[in-house]
Protein backbone atom coordinates (compact mmCIF):
# COMPACT_ATOMS: atom_id res chain seq x y z
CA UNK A 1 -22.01 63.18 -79.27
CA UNK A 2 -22.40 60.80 -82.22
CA UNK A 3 -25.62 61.82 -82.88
CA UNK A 4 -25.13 65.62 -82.81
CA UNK A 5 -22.21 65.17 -84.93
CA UNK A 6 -24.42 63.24 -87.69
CA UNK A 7 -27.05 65.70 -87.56
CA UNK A 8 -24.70 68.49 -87.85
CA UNK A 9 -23.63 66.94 -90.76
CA UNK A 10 -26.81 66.30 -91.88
CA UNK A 11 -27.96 69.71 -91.60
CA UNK A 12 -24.52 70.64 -93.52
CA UNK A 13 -24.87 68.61 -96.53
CA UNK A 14 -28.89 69.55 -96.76
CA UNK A 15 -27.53 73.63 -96.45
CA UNK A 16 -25.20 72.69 -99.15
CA UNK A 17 -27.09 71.25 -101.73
CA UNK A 18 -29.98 73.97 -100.87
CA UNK A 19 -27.11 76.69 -101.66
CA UNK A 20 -26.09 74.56 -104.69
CA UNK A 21 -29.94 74.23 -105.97
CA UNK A 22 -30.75 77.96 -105.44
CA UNK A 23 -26.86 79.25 -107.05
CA UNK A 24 -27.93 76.87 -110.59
CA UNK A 25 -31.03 78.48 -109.89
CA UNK A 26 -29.74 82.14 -110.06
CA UNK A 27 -27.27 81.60 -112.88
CA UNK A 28 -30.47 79.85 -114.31
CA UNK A 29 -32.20 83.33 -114.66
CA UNK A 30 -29.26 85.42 -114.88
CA UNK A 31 -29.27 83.78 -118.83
CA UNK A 32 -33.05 85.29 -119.16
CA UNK A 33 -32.22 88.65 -117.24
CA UNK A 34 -34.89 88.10 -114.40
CA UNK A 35 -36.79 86.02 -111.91
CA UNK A 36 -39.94 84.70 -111.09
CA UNK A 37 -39.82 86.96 -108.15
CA UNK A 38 -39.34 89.82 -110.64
CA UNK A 39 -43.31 89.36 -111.68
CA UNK A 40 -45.11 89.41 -108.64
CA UNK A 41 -46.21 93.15 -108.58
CA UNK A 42 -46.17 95.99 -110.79
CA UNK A 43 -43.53 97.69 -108.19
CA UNK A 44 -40.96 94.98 -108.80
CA UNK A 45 -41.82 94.97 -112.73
CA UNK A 46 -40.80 98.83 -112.15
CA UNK A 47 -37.47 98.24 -110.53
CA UNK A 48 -36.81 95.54 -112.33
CA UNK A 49 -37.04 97.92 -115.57
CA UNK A 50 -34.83 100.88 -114.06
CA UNK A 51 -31.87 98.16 -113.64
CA UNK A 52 -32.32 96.50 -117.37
CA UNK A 53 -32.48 100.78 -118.12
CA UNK A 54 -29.31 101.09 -116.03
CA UNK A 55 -27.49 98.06 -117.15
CA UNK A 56 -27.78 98.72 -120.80
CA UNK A 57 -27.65 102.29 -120.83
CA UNK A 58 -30.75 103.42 -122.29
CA UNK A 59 -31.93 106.88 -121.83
CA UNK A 60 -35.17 108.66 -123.06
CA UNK A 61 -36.06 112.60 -123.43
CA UNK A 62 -38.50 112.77 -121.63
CA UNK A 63 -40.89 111.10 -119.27
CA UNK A 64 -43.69 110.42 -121.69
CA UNK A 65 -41.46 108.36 -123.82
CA UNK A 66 -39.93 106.58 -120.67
CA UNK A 67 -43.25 105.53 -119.40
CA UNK A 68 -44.15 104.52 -123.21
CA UNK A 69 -40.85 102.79 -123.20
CA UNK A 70 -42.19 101.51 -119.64
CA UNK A 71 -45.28 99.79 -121.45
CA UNK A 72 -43.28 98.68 -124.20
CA UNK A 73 -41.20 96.42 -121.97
CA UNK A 74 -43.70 94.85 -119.93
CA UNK A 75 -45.63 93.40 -122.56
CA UNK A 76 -42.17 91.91 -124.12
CA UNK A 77 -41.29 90.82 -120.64
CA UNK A 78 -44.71 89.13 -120.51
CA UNK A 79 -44.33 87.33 -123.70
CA UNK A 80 -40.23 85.71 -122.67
CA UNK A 81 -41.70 84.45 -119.42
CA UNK A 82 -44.85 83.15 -121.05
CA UNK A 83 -42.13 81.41 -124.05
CA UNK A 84 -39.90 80.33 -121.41
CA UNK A 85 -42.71 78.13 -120.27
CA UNK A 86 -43.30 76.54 -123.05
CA UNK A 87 -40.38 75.66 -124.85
CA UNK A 88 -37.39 73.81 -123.83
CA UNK A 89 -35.10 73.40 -126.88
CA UNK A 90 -34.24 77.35 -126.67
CA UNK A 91 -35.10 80.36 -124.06
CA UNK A 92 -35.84 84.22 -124.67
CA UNK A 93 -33.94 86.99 -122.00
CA UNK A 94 -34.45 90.59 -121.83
CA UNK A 95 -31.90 91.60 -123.82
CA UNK A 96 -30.97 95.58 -125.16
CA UNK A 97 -34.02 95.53 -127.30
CA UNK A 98 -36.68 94.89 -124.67
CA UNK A 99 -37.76 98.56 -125.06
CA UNK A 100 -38.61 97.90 -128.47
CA UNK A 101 -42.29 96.85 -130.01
CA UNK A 102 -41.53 93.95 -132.51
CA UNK A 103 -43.00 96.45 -135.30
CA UNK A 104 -40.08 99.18 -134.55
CA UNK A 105 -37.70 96.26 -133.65
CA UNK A 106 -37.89 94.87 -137.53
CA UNK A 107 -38.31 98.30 -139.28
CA UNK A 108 -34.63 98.79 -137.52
CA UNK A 109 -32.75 95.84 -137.65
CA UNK A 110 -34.14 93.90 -140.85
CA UNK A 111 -32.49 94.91 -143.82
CA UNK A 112 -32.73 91.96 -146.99
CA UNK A 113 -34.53 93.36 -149.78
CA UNK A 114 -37.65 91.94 -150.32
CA UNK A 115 -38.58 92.06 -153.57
CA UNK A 116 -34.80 91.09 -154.72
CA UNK A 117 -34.79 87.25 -154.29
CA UNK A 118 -36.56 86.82 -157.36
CA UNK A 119 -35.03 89.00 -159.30
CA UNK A 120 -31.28 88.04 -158.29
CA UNK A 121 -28.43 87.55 -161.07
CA UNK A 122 -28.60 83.83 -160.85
CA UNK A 123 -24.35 82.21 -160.85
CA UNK A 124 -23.75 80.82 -164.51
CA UNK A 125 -21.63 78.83 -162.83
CA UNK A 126 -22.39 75.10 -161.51
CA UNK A 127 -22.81 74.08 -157.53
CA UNK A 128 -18.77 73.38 -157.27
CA UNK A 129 -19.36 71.26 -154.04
CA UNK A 130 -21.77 69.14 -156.21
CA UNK A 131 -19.13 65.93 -155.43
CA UNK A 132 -17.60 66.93 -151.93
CA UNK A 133 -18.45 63.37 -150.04
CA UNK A 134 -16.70 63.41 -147.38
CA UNK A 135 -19.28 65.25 -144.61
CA UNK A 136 -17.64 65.98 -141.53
CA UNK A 137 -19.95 65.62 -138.33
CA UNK A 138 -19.69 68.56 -137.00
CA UNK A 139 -18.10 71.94 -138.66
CA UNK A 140 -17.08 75.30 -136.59
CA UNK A 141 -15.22 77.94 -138.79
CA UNK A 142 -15.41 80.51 -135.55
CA UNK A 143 -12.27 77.43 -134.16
CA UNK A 144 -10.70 77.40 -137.57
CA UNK A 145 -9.77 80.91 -136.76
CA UNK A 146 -12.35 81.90 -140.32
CA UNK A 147 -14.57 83.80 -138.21
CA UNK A 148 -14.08 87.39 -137.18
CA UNK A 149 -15.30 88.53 -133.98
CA UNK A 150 -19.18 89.75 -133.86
CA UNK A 151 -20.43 93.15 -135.12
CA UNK A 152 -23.36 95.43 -134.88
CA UNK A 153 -25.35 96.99 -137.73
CA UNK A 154 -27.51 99.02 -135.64
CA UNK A 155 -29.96 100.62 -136.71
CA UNK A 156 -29.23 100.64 -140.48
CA UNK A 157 -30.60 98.13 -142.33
CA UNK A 158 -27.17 97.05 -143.87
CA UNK A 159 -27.39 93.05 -142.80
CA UNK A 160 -26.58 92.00 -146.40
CA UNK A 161 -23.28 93.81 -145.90
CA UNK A 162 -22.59 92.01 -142.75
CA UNK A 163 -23.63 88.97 -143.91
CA UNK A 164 -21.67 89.53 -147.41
CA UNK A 165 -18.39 90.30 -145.87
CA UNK A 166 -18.34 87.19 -142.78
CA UNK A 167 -18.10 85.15 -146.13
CA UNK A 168 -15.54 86.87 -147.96
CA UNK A 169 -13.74 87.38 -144.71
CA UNK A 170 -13.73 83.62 -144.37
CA UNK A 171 -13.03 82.47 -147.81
CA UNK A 172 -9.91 84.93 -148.18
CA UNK A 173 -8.54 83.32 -144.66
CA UNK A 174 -9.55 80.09 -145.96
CA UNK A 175 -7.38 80.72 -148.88
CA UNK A 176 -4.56 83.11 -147.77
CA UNK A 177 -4.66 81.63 -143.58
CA UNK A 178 -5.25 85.71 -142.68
CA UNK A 179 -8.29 86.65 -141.01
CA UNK A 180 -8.33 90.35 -142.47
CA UNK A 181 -12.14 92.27 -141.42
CA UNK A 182 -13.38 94.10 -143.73
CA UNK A 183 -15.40 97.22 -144.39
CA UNK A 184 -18.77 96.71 -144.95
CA UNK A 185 -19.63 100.49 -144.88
CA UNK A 186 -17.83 100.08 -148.58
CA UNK A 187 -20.64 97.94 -149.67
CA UNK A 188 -22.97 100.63 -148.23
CA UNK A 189 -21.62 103.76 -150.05
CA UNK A 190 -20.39 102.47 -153.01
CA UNK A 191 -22.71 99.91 -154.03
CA UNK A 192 -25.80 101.23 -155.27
CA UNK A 193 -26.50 99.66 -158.29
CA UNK A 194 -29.17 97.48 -156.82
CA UNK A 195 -28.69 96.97 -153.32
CA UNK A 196 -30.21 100.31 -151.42
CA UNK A 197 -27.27 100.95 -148.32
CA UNK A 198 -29.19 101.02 -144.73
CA UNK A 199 -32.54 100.43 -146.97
CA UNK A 200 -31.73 96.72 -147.67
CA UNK A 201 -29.64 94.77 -149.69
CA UNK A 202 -28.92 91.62 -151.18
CA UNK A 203 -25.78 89.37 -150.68
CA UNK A 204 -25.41 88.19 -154.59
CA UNK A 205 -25.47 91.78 -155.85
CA UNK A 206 -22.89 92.73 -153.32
CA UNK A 207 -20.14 89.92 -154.32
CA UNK A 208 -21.24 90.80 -157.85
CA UNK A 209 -20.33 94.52 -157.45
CA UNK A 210 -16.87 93.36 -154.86
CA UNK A 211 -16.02 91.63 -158.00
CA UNK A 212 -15.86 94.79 -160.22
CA UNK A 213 -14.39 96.72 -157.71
CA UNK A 214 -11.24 94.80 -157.17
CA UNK A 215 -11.99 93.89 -154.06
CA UNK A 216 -13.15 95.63 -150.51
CA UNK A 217 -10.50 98.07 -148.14
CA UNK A 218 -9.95 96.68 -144.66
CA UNK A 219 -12.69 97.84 -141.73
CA UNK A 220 -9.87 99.88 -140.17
CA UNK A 221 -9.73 101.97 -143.65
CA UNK A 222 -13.07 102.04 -144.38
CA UNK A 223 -14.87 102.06 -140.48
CA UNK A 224 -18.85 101.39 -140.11
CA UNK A 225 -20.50 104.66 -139.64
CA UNK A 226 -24.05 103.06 -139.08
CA UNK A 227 -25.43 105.28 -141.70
CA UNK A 228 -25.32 106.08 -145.37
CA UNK A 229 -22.20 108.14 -146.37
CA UNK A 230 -20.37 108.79 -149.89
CA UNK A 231 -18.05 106.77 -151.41
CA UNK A 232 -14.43 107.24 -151.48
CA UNK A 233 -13.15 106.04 -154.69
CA UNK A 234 -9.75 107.35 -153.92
CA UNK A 235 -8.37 104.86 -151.56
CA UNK A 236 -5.23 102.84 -151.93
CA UNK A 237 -6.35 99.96 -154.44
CA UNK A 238 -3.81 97.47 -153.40
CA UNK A 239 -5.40 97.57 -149.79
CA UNK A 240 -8.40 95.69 -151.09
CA UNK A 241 -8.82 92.02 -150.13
CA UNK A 242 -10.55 90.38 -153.45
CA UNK A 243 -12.63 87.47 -154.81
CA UNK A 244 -12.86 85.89 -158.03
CA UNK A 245 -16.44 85.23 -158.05
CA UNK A 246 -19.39 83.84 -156.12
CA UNK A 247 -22.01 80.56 -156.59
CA UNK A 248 -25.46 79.95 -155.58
CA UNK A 249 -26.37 76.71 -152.93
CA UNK A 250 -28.78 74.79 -154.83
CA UNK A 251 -31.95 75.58 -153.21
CA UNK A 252 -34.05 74.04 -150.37
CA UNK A 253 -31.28 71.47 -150.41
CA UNK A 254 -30.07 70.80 -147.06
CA UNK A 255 -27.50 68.20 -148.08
CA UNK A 256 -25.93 70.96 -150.61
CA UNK A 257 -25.94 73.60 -148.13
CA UNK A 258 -24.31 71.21 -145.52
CA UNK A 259 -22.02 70.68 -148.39
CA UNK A 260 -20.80 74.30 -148.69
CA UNK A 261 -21.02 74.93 -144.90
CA UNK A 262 -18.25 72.24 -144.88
CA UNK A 263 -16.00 74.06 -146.82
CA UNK A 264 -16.01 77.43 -146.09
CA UNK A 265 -18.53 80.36 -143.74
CA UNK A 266 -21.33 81.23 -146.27
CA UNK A 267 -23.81 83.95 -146.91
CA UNK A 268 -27.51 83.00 -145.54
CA UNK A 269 -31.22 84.53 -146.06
CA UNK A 270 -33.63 83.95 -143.14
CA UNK A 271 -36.94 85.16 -142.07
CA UNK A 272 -36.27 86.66 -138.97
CA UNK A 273 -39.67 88.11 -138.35
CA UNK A 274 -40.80 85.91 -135.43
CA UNK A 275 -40.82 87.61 -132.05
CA UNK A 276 -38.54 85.16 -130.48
CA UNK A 277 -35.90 86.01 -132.74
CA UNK A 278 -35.97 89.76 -131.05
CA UNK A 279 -35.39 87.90 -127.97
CA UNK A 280 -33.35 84.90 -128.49
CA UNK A 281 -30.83 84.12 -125.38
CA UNK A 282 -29.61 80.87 -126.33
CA UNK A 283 -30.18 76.93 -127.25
CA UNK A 284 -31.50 75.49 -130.49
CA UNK A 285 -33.69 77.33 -132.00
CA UNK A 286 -36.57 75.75 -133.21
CA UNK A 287 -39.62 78.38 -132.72
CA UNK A 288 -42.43 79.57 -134.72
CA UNK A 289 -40.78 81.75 -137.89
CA UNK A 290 -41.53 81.21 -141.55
CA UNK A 291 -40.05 81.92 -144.82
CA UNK A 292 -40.71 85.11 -146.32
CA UNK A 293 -36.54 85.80 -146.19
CA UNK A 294 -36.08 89.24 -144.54
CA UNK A 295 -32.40 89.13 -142.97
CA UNK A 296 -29.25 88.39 -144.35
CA UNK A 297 -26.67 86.33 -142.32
CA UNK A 298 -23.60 84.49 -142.09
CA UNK A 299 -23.87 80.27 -141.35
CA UNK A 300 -20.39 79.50 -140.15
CA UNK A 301 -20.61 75.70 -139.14
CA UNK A 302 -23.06 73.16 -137.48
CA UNK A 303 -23.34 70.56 -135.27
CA UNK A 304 -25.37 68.42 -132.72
CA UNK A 305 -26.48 69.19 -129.43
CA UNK A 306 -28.53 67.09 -127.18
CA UNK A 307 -29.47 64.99 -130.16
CA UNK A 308 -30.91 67.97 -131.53
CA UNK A 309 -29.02 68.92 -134.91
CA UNK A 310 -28.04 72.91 -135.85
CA UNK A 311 -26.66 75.13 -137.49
CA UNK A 312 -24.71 77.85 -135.98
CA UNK A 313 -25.56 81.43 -137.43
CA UNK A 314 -23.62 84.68 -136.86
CA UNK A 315 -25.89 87.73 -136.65
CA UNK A 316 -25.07 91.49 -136.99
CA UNK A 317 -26.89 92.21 -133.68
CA UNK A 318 -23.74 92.77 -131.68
CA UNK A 319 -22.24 90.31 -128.94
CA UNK A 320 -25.24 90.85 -126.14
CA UNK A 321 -27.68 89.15 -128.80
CA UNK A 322 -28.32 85.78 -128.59
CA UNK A 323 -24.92 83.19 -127.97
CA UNK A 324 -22.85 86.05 -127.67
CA UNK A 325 -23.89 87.01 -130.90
CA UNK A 326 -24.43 83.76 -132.57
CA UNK A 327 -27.82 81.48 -133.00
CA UNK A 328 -28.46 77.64 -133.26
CA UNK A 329 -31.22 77.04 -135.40
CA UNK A 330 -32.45 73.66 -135.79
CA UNK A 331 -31.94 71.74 -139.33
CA UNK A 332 -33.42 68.03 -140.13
CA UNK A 333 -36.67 69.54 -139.64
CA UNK A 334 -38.20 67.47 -142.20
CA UNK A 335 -39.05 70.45 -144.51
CA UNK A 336 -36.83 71.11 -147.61
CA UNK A 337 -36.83 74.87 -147.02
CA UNK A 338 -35.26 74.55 -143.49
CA UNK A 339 -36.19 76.33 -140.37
CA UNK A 340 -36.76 79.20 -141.19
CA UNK A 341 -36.22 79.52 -144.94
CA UNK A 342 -32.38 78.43 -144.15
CA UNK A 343 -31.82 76.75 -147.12
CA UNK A 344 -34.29 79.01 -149.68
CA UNK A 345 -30.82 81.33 -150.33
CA UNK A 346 -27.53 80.87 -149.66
CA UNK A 347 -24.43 81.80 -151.54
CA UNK A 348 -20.55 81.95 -151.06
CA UNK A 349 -17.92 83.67 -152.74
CA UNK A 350 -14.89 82.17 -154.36
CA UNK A 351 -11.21 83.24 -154.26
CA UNK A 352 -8.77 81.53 -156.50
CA UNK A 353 -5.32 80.58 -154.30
């Protein structure tokens, strides 16, 4: 009776760590959005693209395009199992835009000027965290309640809008202890001096032109129509949220940007161009991209993980992209531009208290 009763519990504890194993297991590839199982044969490929369709609500006119669309996602599948096997810092999923090529995917969802960064309006006005000494560890403006919650451009290329308003957003709750969102379909309409609405943008022109305007209205007054519309110059003026100017990070300075990170969410130029980025599910970043700066962003704090050191990035790709909208992305990489051309432009708006 001894016996049996060991080996039953035995056999318990051996079912119990097998269910444990193979639950860690599931959740494992519930990140990624599939399993190894999932590759075996073309017919499980096949259902396995009818649930991502299902799940994520896609629907095509006709069959042509959903077998093109078909094609389309097996190749990107191929490539985040083939990534997932070789890097261990950060992991790709299949994610809402597995149905796009990477071509399409960055004609849609990249919008910083190109040709602008040389040609910016450079701040007359000095670095003003030149002295700050006291560098905090670890900084996360999303806790400090200077972080409002993640949106989606779409398909208009309007990321220096996004990425122009997280910082004013931040600095004015910073300053005033209000997190207020703004519109960044204001930027869009009205600003057209230099910066071309869902045809790119750049984040200095934009606090350049806030700072003319008086200030921007509040999202709710002035909602994201993920297009270009006309501006509407008639709206209440004391509804707009202002700034009193804007400064440049000295560039390819990590220390200076960690600097300005410390104090307040500011405005960020990557190159998001890689194919991982498309597909980015989580960790620290730390993939092949270079520096050719092609998306504008928000940085709103950093930190270390795993002795791996980041810094935490709010996209415009909506809260199923990445860390529920948010990337790591390594720094300390040894190279004075930073991964991925972190460090080549940043900028943050001022407000006076």
């Amino acid at each position: 009776m001894t016996l049996f009763s060991s080996s039953r519990r035995s056999s318990f504890f051996v079912l119990f760590f097998a269910l444990l194993s193979f639950s860690a297991l599931a959740h494992e590839y519930s990140i990624v959005g599939y399993t190894p199982e999932d590759l075996t044969c073309i017919d499980k490929v096949i259902n396995l693209f009818e649930s991502w369709v299902s799940k994520h609500g896609k629907f095509y006119d006709s069959l042509e395009e959903k077998l093109h669309r078909l094609e389309i996602f097996k190749d990107n599948l191929k490539h985040i199992d083939e990534t997932n096997k070789k890097v261990s810092n950060y992991w790709l999923g299949l994610n809402e835009f597995a149905d796009l090529s990477h071509e399409e995917f960055k004609n849609k969802f990249l919008g910083l000027k190109g040709e602008l960064p040389e040609k910016r309006e450079e701040s007359s006005e000095e670095f003003t965290y030149r002295d700050f000494v006291d560098l905090p560890k670890s900084v996360d403006w999303r806790k400090k309640g200077a972080v409002a919650p993640v949106k989606n451009q779409g398909s208009c290329g309007s990321c220096w809008a996004f990425s122009t308003v997280a910082a004013v957003e931040g600095i004015n709750q910073i300053v005033t202890g209000n997190l207020t969102e703004l519109s960044e379909q204001e930027l869009i309409d009205c600003d057209t001096s230099f910066n071309n609405g869902c045809n790119g943008g750049l984040m200095d022109y934009a606090f350049s032109f806030i700072v003319r305007n008086g200030g921007l209205h509040k999202e709710e007054e002035y909602p994201y129509i993920m297009s270009e519309g006309t501006c509407d110059e008639k709206k209440d003026v004391s509804e707009r949220v202002t700034i009193s100017g804007y400064h440049d990070v000295p560039r390819n300075n990590e220390n200076s940007f960690l600097k300005a990170l410390a104090n307040q969410p500011i405005s960020v130029a990557i190159d998001a161009s890689g194919r991982d980025f498309q597909f980015y599910s989580g960790g620290v970043f730390d993939g092949h991209c270079g520096t050719d700066l092609d998306h504008g962003v928000a940085a709103v704090g950093y930190g270390t993980s795993k002795g791996v050191d980041y810094v935490t990035v709010r996209n415009s790709w909506g809260p199923k992209w990445g860390e529920k909208g948010y990337i790591r992305m390594k720094r300390n990489t040894g190279k004075s531009e930073g991964m991925c051309g972190l460090y080549k432009m940043a900028s943050y708006p001022t407000k006076q208290k």
